[in-house]
N, C-alpha and C. Protein backbone atom coordinates (compact mmCIF):
# COMPACT_ATOMS: atom_id res chain seq x y z
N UNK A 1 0.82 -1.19 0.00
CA UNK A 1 0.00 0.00 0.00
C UNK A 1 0.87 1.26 0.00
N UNK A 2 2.13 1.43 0.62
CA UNK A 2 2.55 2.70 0.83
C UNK A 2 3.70 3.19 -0.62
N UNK A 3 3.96 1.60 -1.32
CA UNK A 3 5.08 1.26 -2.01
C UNK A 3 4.08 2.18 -3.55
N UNK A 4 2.40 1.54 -3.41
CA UNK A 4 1.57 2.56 -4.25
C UNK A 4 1.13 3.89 -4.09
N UNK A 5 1.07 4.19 -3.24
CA UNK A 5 1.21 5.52 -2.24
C UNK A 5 2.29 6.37 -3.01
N UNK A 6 3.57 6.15 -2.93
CA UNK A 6 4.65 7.12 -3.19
C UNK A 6 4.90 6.59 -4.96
N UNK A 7 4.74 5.81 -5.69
CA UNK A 7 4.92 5.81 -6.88
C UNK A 7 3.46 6.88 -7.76
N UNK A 8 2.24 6.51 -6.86
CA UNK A 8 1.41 7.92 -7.65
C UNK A 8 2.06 9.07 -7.54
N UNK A 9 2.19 9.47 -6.32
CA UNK A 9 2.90 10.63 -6.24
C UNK A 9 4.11 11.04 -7.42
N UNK A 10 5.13 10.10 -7.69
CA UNK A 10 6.12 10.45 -8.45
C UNK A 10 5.59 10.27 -9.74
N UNK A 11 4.83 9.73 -9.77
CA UNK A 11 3.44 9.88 -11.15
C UNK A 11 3.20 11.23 -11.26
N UNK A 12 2.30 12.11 -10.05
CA UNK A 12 2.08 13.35 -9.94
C UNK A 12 2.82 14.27 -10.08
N UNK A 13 4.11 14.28 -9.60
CA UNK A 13 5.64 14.70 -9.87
C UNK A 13 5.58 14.42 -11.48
N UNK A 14 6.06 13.71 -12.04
CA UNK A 14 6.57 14.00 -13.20
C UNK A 14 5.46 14.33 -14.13
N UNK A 15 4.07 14.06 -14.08
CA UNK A 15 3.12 14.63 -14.60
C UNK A 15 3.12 16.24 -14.97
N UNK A 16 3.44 16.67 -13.40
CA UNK A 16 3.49 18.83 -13.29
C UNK A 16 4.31 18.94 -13.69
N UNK A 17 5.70 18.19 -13.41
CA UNK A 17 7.39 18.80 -14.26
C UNK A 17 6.78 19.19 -16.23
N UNK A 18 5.96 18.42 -16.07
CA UNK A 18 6.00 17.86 -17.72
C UNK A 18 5.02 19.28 -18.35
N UNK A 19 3.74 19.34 -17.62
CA UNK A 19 3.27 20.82 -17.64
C UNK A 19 4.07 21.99 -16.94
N UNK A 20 5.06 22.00 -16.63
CA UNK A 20 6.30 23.12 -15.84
C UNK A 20 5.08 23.61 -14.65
N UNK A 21 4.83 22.84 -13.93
CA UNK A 21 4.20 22.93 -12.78
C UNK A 21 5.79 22.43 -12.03
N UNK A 22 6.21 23.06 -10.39
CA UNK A 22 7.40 21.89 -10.05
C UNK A 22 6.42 21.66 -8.84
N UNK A 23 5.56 22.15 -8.09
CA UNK A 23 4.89 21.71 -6.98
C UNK A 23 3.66 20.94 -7.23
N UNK A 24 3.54 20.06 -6.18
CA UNK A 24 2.37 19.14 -6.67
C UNK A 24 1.39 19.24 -4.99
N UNK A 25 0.49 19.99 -4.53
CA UNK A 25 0.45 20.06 -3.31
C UNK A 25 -1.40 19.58 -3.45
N UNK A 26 -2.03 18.95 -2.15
CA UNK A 26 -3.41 18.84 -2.23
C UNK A 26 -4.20 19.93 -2.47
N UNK A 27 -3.94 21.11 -1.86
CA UNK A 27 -4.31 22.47 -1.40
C UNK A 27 -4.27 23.12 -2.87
N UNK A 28 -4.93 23.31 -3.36
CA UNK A 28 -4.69 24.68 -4.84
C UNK A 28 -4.02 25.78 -4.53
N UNK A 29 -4.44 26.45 -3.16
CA UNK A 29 -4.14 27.92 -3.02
C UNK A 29 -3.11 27.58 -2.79
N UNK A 30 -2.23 26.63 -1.52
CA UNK A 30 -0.92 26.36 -1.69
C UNK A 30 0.21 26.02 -3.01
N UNK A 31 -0.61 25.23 -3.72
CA UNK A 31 0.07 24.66 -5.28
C UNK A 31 0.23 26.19 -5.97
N UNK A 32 -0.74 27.36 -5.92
CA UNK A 32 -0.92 28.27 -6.81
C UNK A 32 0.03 29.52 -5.85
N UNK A 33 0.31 29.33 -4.90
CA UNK A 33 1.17 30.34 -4.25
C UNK A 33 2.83 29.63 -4.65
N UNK A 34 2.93 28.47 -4.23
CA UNK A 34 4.16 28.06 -4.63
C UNK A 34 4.76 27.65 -6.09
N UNK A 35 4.10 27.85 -7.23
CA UNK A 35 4.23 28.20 -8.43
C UNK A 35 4.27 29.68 -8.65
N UNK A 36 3.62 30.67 -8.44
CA UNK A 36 4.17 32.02 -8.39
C UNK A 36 5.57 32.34 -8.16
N UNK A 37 5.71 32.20 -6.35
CA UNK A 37 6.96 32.07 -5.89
C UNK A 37 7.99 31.57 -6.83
N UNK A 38 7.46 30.29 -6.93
CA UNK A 38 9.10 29.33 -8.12
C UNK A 38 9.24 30.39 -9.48
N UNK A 39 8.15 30.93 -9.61
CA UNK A 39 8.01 31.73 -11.30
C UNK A 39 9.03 33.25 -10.82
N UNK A 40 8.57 33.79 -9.86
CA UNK A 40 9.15 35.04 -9.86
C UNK A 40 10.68 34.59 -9.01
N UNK A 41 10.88 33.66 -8.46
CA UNK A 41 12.60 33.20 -8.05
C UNK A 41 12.88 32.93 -9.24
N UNK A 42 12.97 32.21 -10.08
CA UNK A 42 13.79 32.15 -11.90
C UNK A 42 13.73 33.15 -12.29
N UNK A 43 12.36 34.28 -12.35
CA UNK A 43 13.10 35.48 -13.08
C UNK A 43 14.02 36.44 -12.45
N UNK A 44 13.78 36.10 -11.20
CA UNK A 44 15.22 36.76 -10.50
C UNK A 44 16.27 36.21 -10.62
N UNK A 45 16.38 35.13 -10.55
CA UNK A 45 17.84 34.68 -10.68
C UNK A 45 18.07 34.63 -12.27
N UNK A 46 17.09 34.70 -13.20
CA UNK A 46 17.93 35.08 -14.40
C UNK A 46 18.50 36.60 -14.26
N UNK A 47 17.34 37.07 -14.63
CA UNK A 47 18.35 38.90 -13.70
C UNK A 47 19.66 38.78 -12.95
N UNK A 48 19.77 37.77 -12.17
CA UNK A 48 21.02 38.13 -11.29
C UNK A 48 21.87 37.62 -11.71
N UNK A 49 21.49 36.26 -12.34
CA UNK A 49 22.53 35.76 -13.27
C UNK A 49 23.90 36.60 -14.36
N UNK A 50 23.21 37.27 -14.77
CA UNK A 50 24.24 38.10 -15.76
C UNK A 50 24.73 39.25 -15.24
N UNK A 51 24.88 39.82 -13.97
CA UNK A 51 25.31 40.51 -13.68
C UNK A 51 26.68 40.06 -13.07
N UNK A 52 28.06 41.57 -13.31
CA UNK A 52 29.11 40.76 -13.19
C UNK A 52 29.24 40.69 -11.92
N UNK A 53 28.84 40.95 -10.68
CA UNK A 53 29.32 40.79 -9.72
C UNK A 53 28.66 39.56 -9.48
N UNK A 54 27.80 38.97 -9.54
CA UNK A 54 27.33 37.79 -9.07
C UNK A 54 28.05 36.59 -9.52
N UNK A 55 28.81 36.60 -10.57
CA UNK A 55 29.72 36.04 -11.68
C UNK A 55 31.05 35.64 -11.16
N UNK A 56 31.41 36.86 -10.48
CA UNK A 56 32.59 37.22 -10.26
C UNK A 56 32.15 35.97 -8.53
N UNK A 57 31.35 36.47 -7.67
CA UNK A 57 31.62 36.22 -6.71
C UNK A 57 30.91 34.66 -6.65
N UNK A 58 30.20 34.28 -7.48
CA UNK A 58 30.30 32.93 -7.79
C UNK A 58 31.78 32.01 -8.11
N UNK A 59 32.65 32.48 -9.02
CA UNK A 59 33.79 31.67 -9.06
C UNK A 59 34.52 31.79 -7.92
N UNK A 60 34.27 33.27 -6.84
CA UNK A 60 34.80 32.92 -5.23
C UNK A 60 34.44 32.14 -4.75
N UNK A 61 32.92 32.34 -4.16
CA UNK A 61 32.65 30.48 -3.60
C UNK A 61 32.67 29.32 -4.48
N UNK A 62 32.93 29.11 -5.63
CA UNK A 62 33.26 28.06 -6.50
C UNK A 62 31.95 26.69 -6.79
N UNK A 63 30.63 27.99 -6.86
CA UNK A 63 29.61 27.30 -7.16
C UNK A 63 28.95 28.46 -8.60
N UNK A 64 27.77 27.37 -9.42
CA UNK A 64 27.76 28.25 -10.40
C UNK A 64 26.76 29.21 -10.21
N UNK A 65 26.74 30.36 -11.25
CA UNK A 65 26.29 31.34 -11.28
C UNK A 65 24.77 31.18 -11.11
N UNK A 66 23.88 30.64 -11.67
CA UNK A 66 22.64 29.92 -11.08
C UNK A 66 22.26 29.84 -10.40
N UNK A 67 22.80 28.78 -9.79
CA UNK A 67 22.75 28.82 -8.16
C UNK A 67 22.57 29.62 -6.94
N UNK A 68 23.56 30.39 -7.70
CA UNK A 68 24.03 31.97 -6.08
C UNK A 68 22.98 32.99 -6.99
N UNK A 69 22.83 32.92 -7.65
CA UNK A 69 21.34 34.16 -8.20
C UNK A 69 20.45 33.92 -7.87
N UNK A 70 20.15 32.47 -7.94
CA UNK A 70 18.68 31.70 -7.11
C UNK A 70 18.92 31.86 -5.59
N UNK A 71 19.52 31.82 -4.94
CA UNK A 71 19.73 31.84 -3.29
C UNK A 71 19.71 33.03 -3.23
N UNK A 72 20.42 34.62 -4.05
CA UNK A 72 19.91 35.74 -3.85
C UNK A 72 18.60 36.38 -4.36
N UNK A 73 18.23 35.69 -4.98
CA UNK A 73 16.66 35.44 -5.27
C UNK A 73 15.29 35.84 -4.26
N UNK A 74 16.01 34.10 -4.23
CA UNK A 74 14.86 33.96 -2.78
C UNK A 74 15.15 34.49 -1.09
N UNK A 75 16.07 35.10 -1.59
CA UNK A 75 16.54 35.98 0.02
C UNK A 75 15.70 37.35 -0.20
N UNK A 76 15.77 37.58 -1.38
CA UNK A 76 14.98 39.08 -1.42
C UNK A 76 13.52 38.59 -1.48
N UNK A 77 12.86 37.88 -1.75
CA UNK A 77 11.51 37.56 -2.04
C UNK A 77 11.34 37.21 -0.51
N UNK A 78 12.07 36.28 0.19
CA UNK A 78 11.86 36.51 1.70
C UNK A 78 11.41 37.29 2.04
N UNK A 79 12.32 38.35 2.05
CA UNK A 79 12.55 39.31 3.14
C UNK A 79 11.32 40.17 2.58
N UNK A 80 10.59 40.20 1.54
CA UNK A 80 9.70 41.14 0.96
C UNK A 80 8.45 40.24 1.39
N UNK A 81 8.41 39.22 1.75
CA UNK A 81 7.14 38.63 2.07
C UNK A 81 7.38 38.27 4.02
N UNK A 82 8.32 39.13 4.08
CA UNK A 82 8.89 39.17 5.85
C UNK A 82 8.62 40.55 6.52
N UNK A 83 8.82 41.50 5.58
CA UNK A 83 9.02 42.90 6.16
C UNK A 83 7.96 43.27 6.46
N UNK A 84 6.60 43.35 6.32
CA UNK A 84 5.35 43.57 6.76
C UNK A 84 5.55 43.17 8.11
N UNK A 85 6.04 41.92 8.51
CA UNK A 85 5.73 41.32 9.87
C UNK A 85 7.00 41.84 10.90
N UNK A 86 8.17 41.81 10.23
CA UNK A 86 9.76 42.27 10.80
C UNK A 86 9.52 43.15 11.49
N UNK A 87 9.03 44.73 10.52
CA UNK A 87 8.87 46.15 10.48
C UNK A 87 8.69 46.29 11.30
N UNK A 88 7.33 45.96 11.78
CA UNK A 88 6.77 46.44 13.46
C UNK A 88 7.38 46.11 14.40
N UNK A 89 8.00 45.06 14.56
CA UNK A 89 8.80 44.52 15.19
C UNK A 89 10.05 45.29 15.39
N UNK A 90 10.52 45.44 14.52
CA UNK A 90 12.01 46.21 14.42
C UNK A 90 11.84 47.95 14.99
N UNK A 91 10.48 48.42 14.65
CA UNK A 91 10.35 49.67 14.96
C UNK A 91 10.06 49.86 16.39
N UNK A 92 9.20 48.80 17.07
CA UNK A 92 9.05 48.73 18.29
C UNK A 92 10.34 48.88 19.18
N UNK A 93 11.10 47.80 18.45
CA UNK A 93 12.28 47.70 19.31
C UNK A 93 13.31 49.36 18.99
N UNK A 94 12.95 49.56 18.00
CA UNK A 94 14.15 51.09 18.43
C UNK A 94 13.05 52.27 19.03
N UNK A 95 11.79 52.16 19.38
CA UNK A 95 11.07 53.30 19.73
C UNK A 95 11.52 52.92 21.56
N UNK A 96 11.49 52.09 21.78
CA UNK A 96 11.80 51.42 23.14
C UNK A 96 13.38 51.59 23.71
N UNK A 97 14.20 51.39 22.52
CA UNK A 97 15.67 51.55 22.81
C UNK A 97 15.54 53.08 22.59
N UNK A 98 15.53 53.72 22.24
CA UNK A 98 15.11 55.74 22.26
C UNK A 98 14.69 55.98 23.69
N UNK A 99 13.91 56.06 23.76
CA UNK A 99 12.70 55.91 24.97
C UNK A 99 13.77 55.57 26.35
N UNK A 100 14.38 54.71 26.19
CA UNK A 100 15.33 53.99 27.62
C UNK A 100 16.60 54.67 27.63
N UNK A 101 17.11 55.01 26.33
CA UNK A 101 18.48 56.06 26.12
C UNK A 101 18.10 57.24 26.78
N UNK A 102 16.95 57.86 26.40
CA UNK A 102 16.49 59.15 26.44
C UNK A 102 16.60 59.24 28.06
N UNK A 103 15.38 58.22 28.77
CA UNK A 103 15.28 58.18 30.13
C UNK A 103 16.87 58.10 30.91
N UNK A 104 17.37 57.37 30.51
CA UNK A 104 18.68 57.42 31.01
C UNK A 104 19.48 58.33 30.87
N UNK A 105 19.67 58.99 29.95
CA UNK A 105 20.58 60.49 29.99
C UNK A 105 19.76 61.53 30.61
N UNK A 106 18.73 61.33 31.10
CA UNK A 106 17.83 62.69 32.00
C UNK A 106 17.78 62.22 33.27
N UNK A 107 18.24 60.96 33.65
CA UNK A 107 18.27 60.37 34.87
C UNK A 107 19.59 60.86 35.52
N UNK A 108 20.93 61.21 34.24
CA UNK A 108 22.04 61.22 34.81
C UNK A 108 21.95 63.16 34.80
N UNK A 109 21.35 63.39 34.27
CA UNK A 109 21.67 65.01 34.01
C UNK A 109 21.51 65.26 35.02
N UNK A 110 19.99 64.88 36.07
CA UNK A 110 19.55 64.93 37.82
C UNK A 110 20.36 64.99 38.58
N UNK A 111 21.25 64.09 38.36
CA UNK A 111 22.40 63.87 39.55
C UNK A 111 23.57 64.79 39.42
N UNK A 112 23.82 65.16 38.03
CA UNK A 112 24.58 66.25 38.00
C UNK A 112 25.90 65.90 36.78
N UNK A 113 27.44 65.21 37.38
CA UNK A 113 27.99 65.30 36.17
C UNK A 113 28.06 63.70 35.76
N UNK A 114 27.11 62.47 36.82
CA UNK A 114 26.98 61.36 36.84
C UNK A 114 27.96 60.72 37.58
N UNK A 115 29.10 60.94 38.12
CA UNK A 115 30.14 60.74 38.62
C UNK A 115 30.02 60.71 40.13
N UNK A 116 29.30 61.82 40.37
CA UNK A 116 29.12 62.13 41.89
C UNK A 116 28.64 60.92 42.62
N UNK A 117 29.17 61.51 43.77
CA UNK A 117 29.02 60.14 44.82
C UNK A 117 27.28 60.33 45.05
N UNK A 118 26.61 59.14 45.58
CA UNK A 118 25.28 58.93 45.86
C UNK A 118 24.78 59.19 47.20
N UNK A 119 24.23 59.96 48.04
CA UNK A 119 23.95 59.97 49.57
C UNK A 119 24.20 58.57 50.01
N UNK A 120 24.63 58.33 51.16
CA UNK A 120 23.93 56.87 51.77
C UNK A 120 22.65 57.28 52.54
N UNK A 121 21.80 56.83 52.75
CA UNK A 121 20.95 56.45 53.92
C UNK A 121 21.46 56.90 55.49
N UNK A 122 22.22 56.65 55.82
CA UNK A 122 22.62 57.55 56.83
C UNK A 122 23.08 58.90 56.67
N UNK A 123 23.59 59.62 55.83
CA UNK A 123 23.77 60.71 55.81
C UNK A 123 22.80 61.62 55.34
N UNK A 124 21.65 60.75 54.54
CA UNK A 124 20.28 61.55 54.63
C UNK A 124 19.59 61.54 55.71
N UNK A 125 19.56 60.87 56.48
CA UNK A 125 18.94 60.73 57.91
C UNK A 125 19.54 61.60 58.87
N UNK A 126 20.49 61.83 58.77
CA UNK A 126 21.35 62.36 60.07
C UNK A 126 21.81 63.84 59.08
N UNK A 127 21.36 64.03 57.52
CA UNK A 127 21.77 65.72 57.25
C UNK A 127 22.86 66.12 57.17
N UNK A 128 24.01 65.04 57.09
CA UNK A 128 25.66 65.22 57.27
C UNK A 128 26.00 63.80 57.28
N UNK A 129 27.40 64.44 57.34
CA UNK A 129 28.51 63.82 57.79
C UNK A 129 28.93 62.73 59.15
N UNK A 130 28.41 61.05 59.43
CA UNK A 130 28.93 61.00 60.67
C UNK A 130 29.97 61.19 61.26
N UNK A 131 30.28 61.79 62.48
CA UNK A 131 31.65 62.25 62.92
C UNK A 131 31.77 60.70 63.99
């Protein structure tokens, strides 16, 4: 049963290769999102393909040009189907790091040149110096 199981499948597989489908998923909206995706990663990595720096820094890591256009590809299509969710995230975190800088340099201005020594507890109590 399972040995027929995975040979439909590679049935289904080479069926979509054959229509240039490469995903074969139950879900349509999934099959039809991950055919987009695969469509607009090839035309990026053809784009990136011929450019010389990608060329150049392909024979540095000593893989082909294809390849490293497709991986910079789908790093930008990431990050463009990431940044909606990142953004807020990322902005939160520097409105918060502002906010705690800010508080903290008005905390030290109070005290004066920040250096200064701190009362103890006894010398606020007692208004001086113990002798």
């Amino acid at each position: 049963m399972r040995h027929a199981a995975t040979s439909a499948r590679k049935e289904a597989r080479t069926e979509a290769e054959k229509k240039g489908k490469v995903w074969v998923f139950k879900n349509p909206k999934l099959a039809y999102a991950m055919d987009k995706y695969y469509e607009i990663a090839m035309k990026y990595a053809a784009k990136a393909e011929k450019y010389y720096v990608i060329q150049k820094l392909s024979e540095m890591v000593r893989t082909q040009p294809r390849n490293l256009a497709l991986g910079v590809a789908e790093g930008v299509l990431l990050f463009k189907l990431t940044f909606p969710f990142t953004m807020a995230a990322e902005f939160y975190g520097i409105c918060r790091g502002y906010l705690w800088f800010k508080n903290r340099g008005a905390a030290g201005e109070a005290q004066g040149a920040g250096n200064v020594e701190k009362p103890s507890e006894e010398k606020a109590k007692t208004g001086g110096e113990k002798k």
